[in-house]
PDB file of N, CA and C in Angstrom:
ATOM      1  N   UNK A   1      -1.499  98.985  37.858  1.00  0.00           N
ATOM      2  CA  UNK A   1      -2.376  99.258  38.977  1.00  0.00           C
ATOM      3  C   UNK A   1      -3.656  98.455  38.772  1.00  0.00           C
ATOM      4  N   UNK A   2      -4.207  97.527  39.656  1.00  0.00           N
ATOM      5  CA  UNK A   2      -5.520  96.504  39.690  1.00  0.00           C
ATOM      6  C   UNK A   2      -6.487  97.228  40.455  1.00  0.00           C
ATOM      7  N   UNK A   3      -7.482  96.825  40.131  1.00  0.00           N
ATOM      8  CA  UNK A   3      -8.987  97.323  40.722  1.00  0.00           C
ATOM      9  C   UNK A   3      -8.826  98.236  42.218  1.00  0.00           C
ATOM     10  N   UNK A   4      -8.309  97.446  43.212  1.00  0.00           N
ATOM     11  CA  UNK A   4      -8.567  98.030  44.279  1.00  0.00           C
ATOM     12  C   UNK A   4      -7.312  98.689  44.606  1.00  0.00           C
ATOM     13  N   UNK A   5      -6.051  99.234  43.636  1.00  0.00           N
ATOM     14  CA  UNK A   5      -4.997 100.322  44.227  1.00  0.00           C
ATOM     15  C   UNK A   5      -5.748 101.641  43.457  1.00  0.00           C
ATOM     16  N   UNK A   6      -6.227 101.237  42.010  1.00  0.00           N
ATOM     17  CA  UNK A   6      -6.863 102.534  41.553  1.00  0.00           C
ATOM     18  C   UNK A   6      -7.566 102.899  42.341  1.00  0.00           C
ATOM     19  N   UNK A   7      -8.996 102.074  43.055  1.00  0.00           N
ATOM     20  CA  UNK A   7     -10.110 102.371  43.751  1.00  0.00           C
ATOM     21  C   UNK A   7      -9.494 103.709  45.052  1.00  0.00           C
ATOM     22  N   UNK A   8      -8.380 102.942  45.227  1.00  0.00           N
ATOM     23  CA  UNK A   8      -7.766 103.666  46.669  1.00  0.00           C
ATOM     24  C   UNK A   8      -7.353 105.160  46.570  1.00  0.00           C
ATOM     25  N   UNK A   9      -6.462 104.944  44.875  1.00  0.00           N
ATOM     26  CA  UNK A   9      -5.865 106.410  44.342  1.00  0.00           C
ATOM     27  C   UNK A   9      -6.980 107.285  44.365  1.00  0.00           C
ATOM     28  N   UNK A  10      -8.446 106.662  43.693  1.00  0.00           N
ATOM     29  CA  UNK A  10      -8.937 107.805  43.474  1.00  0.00           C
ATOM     30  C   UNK A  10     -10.008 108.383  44.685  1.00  0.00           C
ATOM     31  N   UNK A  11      -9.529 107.441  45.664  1.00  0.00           N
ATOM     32  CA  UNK A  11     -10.262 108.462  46.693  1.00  0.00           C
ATOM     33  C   UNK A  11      -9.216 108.930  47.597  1.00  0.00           C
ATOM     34  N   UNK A  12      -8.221 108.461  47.418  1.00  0.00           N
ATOM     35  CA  UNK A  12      -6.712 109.355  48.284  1.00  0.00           C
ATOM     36  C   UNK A  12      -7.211 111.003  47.687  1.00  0.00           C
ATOM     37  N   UNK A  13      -7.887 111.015  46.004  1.00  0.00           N
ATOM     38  CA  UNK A  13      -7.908 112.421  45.659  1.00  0.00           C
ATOM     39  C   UNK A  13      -8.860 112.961  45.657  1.00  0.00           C
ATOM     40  N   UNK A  14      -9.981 112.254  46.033  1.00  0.00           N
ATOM     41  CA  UNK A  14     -11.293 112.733  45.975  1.00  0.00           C
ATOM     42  C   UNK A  14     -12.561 111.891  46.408  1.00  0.00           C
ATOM     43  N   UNK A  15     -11.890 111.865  48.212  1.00  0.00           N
ATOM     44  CA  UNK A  15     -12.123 111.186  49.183  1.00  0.00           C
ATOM     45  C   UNK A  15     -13.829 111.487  49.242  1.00  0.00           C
ATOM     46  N   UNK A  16     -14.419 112.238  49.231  1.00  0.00           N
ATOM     47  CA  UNK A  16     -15.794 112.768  49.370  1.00  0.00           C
ATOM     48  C   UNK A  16     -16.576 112.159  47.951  1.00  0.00           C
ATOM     49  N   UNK A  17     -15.909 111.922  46.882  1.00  0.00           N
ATOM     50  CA  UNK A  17     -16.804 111.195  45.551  1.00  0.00           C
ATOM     51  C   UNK A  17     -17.519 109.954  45.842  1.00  0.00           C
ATOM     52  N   UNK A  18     -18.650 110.217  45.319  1.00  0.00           N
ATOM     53  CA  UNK A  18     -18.803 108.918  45.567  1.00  0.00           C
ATOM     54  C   UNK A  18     -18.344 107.843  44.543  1.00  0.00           C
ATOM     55  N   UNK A  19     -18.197 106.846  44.401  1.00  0.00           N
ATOM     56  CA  UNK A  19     -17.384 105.470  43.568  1.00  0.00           C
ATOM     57  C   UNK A  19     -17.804 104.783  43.291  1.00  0.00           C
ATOM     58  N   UNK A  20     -17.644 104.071  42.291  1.00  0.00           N
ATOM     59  CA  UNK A  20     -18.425 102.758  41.502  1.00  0.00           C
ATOM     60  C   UNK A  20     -17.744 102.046  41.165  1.00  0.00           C
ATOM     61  N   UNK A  21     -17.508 100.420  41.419  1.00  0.00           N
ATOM     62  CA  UNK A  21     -17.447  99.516  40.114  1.00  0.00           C
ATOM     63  C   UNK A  21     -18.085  99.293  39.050  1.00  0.00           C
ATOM     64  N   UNK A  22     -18.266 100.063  37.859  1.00  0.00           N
ATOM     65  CA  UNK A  22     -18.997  99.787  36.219  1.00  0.00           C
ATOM     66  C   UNK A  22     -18.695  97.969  36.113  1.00  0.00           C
ATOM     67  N   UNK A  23     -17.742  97.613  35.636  1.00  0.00           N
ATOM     68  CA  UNK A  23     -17.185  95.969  35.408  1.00  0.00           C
ATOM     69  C   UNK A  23     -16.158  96.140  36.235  1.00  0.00           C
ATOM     70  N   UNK A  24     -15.923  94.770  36.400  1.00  0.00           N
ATOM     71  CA  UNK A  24     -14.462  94.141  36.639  1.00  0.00           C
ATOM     72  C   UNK A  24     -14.721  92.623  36.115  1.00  0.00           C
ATOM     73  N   UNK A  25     -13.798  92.803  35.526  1.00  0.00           N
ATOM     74  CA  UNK A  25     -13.863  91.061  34.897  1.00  0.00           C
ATOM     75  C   UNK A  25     -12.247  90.906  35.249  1.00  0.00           C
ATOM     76  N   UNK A  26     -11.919  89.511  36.216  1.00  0.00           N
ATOM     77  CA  UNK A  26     -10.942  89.193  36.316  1.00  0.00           C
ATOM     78  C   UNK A  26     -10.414  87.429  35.879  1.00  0.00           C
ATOM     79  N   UNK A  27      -9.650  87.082  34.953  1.00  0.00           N
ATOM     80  CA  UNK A  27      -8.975  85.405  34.946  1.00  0.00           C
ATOM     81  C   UNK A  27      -8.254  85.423  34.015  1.00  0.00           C
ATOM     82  N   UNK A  28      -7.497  84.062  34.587  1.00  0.00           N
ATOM     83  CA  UNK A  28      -6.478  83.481  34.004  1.00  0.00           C
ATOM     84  C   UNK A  28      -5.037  84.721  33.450  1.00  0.00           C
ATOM     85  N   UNK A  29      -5.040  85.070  34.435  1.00  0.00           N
ATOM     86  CA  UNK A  29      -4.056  86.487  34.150  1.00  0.00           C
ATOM     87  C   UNK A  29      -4.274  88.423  33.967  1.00  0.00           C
ATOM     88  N   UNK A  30      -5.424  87.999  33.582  1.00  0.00           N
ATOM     89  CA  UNK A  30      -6.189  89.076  32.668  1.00  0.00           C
ATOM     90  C   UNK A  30      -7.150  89.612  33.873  1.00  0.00           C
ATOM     91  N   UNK A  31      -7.038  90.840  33.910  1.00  0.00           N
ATOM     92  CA  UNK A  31      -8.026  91.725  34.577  1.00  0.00           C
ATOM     93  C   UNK A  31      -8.706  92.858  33.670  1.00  0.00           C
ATOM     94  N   UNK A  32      -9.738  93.334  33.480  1.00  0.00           N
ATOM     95  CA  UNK A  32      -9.966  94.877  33.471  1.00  0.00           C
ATOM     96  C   UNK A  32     -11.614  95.236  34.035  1.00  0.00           C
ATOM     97  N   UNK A  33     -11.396  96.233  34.175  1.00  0.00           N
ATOM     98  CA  UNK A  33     -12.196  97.410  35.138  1.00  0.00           C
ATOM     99  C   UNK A  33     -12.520  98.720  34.591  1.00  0.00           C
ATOM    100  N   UNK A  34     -13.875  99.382  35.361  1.00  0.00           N
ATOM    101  CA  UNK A  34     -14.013 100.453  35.093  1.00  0.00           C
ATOM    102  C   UNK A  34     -14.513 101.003  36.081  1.00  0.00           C
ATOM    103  N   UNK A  35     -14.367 102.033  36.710  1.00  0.00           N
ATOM    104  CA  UNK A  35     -14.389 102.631  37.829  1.00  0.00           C
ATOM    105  C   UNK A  35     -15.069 104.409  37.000  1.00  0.00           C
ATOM    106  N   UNK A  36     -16.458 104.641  38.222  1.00  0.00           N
ATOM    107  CA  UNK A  36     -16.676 105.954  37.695  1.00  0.00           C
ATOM    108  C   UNK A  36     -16.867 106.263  39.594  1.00  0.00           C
ATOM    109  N   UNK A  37     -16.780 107.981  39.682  1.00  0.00           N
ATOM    110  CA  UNK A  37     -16.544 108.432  40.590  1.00  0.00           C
ATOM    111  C   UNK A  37     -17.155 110.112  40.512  1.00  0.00           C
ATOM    112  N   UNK A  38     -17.880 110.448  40.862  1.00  0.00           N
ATOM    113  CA  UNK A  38     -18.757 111.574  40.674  1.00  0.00           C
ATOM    114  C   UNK A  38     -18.980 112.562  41.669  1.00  0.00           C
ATOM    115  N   UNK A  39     -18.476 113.639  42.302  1.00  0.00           N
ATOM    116  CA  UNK A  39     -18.436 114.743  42.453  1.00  0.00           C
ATOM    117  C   UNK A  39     -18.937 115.609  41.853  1.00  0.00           C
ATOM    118  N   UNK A  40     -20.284 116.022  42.475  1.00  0.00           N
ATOM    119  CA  UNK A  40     -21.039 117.253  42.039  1.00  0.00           C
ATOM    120  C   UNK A  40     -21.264 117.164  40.886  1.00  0.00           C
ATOM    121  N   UNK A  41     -20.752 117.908  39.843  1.00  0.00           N
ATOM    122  CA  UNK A  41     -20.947 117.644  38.277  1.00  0.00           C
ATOM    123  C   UNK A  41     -19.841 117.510  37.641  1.00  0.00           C
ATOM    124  N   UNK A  42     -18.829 117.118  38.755  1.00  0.00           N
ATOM    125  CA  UNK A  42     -17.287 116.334  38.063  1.00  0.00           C
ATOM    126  C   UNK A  42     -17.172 114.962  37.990  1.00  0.00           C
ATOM    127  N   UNK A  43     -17.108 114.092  36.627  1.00  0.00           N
ATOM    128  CA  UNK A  43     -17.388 112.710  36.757  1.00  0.00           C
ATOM    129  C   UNK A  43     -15.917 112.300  36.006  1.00  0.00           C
ATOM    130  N   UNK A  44     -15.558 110.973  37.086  1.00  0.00           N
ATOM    131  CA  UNK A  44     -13.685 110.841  36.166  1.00  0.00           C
ATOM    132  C   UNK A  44     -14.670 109.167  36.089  1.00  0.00           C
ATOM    133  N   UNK A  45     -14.129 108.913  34.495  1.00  0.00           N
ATOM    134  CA  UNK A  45     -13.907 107.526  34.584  1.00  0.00           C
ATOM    135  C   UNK A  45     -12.466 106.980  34.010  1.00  0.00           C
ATOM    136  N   UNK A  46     -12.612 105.593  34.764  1.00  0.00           N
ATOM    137  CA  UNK A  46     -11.146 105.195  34.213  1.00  0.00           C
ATOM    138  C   UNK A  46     -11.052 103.633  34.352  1.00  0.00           C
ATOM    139  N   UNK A  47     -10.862 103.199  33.191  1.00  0.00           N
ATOM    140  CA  UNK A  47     -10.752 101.923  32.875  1.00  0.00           C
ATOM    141  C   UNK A  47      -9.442 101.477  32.584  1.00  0.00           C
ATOM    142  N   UNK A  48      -9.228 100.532  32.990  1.00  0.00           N
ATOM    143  CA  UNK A  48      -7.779  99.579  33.186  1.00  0.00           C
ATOM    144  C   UNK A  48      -8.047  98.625  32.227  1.00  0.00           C
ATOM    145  N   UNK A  49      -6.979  97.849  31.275  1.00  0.00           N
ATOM    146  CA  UNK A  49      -6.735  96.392  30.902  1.00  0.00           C
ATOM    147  C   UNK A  49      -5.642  95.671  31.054  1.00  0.00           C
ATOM    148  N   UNK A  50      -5.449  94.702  31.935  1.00  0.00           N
ATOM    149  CA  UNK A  50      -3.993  94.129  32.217  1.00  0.00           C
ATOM    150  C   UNK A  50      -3.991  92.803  31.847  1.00  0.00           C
ATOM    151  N   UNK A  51      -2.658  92.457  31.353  1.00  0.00           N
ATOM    152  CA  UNK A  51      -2.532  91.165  30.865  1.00  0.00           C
ATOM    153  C   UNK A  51      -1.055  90.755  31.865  1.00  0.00           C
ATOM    154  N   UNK A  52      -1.410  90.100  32.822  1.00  0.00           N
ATOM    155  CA  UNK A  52      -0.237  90.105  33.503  1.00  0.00           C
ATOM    156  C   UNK A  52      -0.073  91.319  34.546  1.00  0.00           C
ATOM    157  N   UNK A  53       0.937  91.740  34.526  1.00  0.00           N
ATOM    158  CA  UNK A  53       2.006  93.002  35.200  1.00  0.00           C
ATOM    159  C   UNK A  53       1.929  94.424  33.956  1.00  0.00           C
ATOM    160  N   UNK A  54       1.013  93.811  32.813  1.00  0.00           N
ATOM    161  CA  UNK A  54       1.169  94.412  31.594  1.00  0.00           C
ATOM    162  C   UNK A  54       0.135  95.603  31.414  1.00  0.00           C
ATOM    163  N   UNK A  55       0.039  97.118  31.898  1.00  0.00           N
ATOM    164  CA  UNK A  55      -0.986  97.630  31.005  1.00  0.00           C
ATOM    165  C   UNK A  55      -1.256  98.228  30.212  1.00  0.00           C
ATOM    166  N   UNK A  56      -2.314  97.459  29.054  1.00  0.00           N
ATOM    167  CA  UNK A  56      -2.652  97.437  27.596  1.00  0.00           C
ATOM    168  C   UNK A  56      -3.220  98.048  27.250  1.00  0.00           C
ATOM    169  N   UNK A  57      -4.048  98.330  27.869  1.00  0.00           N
ATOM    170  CA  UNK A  57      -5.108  99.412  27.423  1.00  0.00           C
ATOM    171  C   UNK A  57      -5.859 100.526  28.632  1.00  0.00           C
ATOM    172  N   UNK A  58      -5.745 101.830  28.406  1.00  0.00           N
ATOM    173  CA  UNK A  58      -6.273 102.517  29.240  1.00  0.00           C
ATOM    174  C   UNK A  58      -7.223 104.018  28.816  1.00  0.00           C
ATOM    175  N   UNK A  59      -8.058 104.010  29.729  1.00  0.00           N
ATOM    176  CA  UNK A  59      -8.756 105.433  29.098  1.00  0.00           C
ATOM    177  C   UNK A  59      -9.030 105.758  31.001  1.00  0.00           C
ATOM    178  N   UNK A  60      -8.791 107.381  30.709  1.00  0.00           N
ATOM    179  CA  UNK A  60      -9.241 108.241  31.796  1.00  0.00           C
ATOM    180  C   UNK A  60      -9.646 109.601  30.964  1.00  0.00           C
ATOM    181  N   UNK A  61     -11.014 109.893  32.141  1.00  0.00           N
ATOM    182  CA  UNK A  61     -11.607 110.927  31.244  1.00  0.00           C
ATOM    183  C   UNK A  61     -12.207 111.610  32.456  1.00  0.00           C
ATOM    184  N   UNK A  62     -12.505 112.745  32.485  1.00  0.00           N
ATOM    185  CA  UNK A  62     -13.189 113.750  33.290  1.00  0.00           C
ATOM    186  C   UNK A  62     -14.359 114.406  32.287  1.00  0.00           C
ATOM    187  N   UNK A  63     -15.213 114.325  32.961  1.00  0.00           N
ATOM    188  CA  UNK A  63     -16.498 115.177  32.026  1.00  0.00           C
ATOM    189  C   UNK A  63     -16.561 116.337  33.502  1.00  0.00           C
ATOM    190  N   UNK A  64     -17.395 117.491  32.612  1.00  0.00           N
ATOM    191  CA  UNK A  64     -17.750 118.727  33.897  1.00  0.00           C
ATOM    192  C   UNK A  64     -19.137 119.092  33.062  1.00  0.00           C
ATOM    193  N   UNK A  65     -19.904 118.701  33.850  1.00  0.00           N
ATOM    194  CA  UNK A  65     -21.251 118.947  33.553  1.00  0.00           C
ATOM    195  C   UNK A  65     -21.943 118.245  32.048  1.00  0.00           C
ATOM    196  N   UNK A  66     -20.916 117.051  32.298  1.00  0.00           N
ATOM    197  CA  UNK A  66     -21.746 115.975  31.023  1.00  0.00           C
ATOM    198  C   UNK A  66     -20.531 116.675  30.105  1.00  0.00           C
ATOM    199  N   UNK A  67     -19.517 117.492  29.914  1.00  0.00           N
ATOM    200  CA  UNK A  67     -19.196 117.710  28.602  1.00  0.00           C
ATOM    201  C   UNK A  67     -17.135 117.022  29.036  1.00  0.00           C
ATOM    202  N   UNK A  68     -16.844 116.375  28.188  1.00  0.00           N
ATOM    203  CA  UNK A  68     -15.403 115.702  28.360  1.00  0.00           C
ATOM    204  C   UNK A  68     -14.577 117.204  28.128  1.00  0.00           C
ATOM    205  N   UNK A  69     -13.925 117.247  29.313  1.00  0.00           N
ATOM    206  CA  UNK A  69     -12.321 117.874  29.519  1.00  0.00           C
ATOM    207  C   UNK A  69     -10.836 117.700  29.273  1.00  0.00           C
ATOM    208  N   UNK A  70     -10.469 116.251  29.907  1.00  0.00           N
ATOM    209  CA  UNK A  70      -9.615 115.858  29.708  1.00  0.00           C
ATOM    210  C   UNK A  70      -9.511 114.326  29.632  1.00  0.00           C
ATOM    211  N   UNK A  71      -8.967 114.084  28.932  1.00  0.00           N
ATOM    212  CA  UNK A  71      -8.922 112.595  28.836  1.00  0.00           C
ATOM    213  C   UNK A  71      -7.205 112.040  28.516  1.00  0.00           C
ATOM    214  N   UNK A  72      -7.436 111.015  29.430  1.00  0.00           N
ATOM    215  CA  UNK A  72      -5.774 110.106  28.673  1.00  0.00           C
ATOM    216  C   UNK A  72      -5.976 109.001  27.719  1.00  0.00           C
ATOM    217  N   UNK A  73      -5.443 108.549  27.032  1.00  0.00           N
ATOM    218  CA  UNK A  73      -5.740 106.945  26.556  1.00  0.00           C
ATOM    219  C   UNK A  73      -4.645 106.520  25.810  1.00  0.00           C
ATOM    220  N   UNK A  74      -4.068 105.632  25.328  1.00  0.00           N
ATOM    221  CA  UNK A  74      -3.667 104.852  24.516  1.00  0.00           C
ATOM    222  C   UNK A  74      -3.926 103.884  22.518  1.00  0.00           C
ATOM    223  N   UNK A  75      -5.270 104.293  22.511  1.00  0.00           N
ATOM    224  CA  UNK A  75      -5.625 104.000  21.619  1.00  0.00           C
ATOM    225  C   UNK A  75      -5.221 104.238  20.506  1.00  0.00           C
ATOM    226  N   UNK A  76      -5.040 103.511  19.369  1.00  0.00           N
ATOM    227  CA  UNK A  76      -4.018 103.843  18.470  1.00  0.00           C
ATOM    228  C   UNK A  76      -4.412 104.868  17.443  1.00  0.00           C
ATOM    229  N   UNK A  77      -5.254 106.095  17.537  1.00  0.00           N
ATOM    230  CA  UNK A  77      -5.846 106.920  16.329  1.00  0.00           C
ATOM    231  C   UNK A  77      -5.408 107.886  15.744  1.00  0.00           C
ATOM    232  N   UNK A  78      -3.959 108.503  17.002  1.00  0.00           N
ATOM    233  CA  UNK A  78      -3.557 110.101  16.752  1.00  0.00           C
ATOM    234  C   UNK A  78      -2.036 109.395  16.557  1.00  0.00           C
ATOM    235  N   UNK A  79      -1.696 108.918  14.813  1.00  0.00           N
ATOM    236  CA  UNK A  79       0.071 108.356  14.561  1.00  0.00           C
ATOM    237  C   UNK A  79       0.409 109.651  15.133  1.00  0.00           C
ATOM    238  N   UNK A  80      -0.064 110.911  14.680  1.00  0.00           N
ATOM    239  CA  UNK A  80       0.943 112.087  14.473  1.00  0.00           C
ATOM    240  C   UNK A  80       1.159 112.753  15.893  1.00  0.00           C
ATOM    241  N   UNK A  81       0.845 112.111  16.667  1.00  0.00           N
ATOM    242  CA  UNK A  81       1.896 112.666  18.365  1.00  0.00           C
ATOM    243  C   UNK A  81       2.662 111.890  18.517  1.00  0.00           C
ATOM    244  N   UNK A  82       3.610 112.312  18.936  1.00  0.00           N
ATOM    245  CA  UNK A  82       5.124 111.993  18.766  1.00  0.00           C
ATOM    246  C   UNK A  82       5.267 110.616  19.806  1.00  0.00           C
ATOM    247  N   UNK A  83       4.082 110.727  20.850  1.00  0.00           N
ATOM    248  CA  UNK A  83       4.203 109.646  22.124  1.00  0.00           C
ATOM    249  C   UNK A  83       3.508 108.553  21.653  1.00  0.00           C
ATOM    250  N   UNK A  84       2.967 108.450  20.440  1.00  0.00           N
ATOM    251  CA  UNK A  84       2.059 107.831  19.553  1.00  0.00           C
ATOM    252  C   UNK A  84       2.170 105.974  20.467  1.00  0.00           C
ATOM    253  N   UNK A  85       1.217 105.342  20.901  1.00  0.00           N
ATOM    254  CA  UNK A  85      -0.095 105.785  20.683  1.00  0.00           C
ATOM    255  C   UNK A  85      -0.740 106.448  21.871  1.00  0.00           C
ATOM    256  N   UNK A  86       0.307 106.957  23.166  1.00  0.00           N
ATOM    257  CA  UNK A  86      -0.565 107.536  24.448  1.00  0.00           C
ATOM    258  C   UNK A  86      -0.695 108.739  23.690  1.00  0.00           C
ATOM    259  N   UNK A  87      -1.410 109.440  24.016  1.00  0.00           N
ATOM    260  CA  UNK A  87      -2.135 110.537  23.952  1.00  0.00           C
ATOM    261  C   UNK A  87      -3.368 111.227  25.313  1.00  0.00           C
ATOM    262  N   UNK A  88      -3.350 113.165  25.092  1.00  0.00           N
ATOM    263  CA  UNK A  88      -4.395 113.030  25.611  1.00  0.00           C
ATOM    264  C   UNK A  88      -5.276 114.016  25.241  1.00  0.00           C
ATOM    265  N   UNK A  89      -6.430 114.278  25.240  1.00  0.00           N
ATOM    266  CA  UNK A  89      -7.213 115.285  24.428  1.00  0.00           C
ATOM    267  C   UNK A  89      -7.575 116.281  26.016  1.00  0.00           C
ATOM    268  N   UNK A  90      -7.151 117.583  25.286  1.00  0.00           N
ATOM    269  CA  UNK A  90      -7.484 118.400  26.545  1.00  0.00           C
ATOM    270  C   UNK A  90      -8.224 120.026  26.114  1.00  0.00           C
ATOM    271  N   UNK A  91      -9.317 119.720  26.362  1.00  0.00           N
ATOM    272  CA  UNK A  91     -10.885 120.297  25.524  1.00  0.00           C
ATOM    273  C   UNK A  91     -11.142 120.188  24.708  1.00  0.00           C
ATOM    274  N   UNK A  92     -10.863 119.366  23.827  1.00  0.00           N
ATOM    275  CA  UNK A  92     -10.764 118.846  22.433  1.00  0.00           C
ATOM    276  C   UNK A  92      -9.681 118.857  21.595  1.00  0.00           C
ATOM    277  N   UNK A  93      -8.124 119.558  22.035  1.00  0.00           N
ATOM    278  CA  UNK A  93      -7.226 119.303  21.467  1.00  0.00           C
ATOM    279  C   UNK A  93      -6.261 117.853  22.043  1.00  0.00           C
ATOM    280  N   UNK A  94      -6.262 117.468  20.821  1.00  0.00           N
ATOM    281  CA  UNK A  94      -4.729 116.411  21.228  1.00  0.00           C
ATOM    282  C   UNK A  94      -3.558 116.554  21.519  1.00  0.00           C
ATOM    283  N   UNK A  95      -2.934 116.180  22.955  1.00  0.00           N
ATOM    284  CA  UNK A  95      -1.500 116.266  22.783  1.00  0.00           C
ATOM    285  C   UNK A  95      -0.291 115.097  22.736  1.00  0.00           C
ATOM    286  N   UNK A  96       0.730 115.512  23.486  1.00  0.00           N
ATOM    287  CA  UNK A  96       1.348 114.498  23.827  1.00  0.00           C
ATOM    288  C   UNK A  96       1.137 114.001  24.880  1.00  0.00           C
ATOM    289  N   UNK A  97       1.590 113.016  25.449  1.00  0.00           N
ATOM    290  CA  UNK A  97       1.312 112.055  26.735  1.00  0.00           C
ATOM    291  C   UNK A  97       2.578 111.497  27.432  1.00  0.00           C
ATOM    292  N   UNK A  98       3.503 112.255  27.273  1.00  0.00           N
ATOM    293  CA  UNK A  98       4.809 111.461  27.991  1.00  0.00           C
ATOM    294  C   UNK A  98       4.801 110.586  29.174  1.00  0.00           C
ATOM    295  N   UNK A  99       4.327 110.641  29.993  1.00  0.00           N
ATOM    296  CA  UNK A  99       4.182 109.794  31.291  1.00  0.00           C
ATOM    297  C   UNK A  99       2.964 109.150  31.270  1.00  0.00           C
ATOM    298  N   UNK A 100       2.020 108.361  30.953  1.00  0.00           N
ATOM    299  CA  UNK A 100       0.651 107.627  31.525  1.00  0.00           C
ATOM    300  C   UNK A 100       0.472 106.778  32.865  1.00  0.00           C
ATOM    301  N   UNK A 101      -0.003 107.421  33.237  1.00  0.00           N
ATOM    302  CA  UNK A 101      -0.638 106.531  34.673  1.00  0.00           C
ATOM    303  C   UNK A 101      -1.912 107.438  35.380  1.00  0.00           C
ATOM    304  N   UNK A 102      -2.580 106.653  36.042  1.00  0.00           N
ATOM    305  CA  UNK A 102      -3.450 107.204  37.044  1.00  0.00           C
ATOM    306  C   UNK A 102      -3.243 108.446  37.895  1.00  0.00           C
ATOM    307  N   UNK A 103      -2.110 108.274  37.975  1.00  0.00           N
ATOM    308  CA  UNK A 103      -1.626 109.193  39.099  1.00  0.00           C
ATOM    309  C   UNK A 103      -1.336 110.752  38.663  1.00  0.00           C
ATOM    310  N   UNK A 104      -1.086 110.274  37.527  1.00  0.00           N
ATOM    311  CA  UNK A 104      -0.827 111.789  36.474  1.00  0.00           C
ATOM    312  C   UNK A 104      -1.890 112.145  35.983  1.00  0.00           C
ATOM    313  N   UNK A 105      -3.120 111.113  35.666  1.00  0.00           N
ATOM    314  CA  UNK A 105      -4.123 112.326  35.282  1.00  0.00           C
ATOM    315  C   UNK A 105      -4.446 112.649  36.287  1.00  0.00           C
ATOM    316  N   UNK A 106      -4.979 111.931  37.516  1.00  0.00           N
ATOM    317  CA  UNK A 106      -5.433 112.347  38.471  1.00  0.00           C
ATOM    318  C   UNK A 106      -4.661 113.902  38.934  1.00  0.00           C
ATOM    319  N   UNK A 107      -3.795 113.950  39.057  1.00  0.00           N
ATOM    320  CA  UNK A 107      -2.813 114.910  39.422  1.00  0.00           C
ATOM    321  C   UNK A 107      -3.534 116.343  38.557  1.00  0.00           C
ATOM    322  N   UNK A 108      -3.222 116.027  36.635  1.00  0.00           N
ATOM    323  CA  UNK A 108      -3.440 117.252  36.083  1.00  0.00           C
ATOM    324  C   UNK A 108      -5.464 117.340  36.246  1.00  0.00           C
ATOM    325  N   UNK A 109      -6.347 116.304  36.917  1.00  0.00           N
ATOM    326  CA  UNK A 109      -7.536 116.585  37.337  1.00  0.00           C
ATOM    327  C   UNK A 109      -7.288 117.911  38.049  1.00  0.00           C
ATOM    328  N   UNK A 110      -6.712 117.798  39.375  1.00  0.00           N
ATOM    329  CA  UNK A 110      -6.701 118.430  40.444  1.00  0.00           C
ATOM    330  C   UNK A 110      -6.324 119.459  40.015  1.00  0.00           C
ATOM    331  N   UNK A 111      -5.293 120.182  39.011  1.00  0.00           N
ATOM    332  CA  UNK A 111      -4.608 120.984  38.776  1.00  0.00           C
ATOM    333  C   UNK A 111      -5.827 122.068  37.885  1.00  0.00           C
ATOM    334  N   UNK A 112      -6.867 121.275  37.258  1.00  0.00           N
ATOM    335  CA  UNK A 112      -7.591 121.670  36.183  1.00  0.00           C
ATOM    336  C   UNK A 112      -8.626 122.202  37.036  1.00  0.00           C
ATOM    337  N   UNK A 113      -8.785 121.911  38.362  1.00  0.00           N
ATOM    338  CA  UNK A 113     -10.186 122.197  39.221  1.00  0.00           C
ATOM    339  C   UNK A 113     -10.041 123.159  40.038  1.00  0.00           C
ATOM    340  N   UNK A 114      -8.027 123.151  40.433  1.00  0.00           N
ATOM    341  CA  UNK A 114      -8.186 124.435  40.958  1.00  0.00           C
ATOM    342  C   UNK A 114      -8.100 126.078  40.507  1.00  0.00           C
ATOM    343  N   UNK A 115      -7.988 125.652  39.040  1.00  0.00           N
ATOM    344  CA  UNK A 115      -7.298 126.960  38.627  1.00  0.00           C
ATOM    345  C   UNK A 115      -8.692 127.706  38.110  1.00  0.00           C
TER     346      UNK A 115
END
């Protein structure tokens, strides 16, 4: 997903946020981005790295009132989840991450706001 399908996802879910481009640096194949989006005192950011059709690196995170909730990422720190290296920390515990994409955190966002 490139700059402007995320941009789109995340106001398909939270059409009233307002939105930011942080960076976008795009060439020679290579894109990445960071997108923040802020609702009241719900702030998601989410940064992309693509090499190609390829993506390499990702972090999504929700803070609620400045303090991080949930987050996805990839980064290689937690060997010991089994989905090693997606992962996602959810209030400070780590889990597994079977599926990564936008669409899924976004999804367990929504799920976390209404309950």
């Amino acid at each position: 997903m490139k700059l402007q399908e995320a941009t789109e996802l995340i106001i398909s879910y939270f059409g009233q946020a307002e939105t930011e481009v942080i960076k976008h640096v795009a060439r020679q194949g290579e894109e990445y981005f960071k997108i923040r989006a802020r609702l009241d005192d719900v702030i998601l950011d989410v940064r992309e790295y693509w090499i190609g059709s390829e993506l390499c690196l990702y972090g999504y995170q929700m803070l609620i009132g400045g303090r991080p909730v949930l987050r996805y990422n990839n980064v290689p720190h937690h060997p010991e989840v089994s989905t090693f290296p997606h992962h996602k920390h959810v209030e400070g515990h780590v889990e597994e991450l079977r599926k990564p994409s936008l669409r899924a955190f976004l999804e367990e966002v929504m799920s976390f706001l209404r309950a």
